[in-house]
C-alpha atoms as a PDB file:
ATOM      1  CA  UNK A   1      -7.348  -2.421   1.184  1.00  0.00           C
ATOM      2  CA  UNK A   2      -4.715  -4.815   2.031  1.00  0.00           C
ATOM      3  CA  UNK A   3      -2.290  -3.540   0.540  1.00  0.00           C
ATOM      4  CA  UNK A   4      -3.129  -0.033   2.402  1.00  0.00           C
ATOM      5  CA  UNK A   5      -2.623  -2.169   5.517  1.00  0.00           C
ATOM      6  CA  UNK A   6       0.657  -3.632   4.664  1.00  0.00           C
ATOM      7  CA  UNK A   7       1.990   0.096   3.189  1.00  0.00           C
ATOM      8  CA  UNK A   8       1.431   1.346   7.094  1.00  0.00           C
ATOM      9  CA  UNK A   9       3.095  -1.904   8.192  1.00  0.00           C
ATOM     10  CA  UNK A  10       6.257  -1.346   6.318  1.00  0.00           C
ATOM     11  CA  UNK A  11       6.143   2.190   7.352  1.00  0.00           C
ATOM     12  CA  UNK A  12       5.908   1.680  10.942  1.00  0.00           C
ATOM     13  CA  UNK A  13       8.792  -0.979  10.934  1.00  0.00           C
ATOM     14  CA  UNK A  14      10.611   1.891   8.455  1.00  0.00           C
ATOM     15  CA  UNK A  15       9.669   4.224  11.490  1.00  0.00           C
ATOM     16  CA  UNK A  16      10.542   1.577  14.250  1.00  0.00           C
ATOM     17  CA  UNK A  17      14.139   1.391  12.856  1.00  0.00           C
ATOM     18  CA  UNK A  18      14.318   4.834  12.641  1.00  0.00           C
ATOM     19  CA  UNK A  19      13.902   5.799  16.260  1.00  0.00           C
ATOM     20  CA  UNK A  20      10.067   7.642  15.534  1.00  0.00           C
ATOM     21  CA  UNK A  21       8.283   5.380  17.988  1.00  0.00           C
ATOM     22  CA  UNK A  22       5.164   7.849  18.024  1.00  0.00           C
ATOM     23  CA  UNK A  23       5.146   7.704  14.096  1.00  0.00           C
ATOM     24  CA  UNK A  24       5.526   3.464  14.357  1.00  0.00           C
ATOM     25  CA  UNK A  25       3.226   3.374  16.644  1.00  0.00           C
ATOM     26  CA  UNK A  26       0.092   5.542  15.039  1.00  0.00           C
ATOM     27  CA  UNK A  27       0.878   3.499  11.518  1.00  0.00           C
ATOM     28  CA  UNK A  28       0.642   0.209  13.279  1.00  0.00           C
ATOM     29  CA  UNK A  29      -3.007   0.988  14.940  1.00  0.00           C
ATOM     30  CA  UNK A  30      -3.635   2.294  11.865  1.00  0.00           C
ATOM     31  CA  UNK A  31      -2.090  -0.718   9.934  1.00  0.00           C
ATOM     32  CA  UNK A  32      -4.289  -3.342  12.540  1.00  0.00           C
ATOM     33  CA  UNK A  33      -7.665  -1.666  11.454  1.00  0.00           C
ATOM     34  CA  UNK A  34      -7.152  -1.504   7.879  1.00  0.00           C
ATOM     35  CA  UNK A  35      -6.403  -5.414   8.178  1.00  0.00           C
ATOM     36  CA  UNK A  36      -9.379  -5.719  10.195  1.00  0.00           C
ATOM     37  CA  UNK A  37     -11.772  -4.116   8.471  1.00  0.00           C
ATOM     38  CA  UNK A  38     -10.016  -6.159   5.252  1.00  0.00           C
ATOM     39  CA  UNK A  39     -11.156  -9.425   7.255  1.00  0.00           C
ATOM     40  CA  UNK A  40     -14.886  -8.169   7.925  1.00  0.00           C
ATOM     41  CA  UNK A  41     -15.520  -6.636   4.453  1.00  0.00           C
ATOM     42  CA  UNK A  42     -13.797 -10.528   3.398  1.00  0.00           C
ATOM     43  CA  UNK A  43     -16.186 -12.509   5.677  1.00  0.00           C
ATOM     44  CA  UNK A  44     -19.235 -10.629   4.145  1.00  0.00           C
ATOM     45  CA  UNK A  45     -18.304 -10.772   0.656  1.00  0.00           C
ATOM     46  CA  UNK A  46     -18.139 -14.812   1.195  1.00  0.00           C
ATOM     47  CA  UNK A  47     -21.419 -14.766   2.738  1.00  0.00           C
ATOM     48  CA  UNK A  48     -22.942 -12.737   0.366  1.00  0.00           C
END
């Protein structure tokens, strides 16, 4: 899963530099939830 999140990070700097800000900017939301459900789904795991 984190590795899903940084894929959509690199693709909406990619995007960024590019000039597709609508593009950046959907991968980066996209990007921030994948890393935070990474985080929850981590916290459990340690708890369980």
């Amino acid at each position: 899963m984190l590795e899903l999140a940084l894929l959509f990070f690199v693709i909406a700097i990619v995007a960024a530099a590019l000039g597709a800000t609508g593009v950046a900017g959907v991968t980066m939301a996209v990007a921030k939830w994948l890393i935070m459900l990474f985080l929850v789904l981590a916290v459990v795991s340690m708890l369980l």
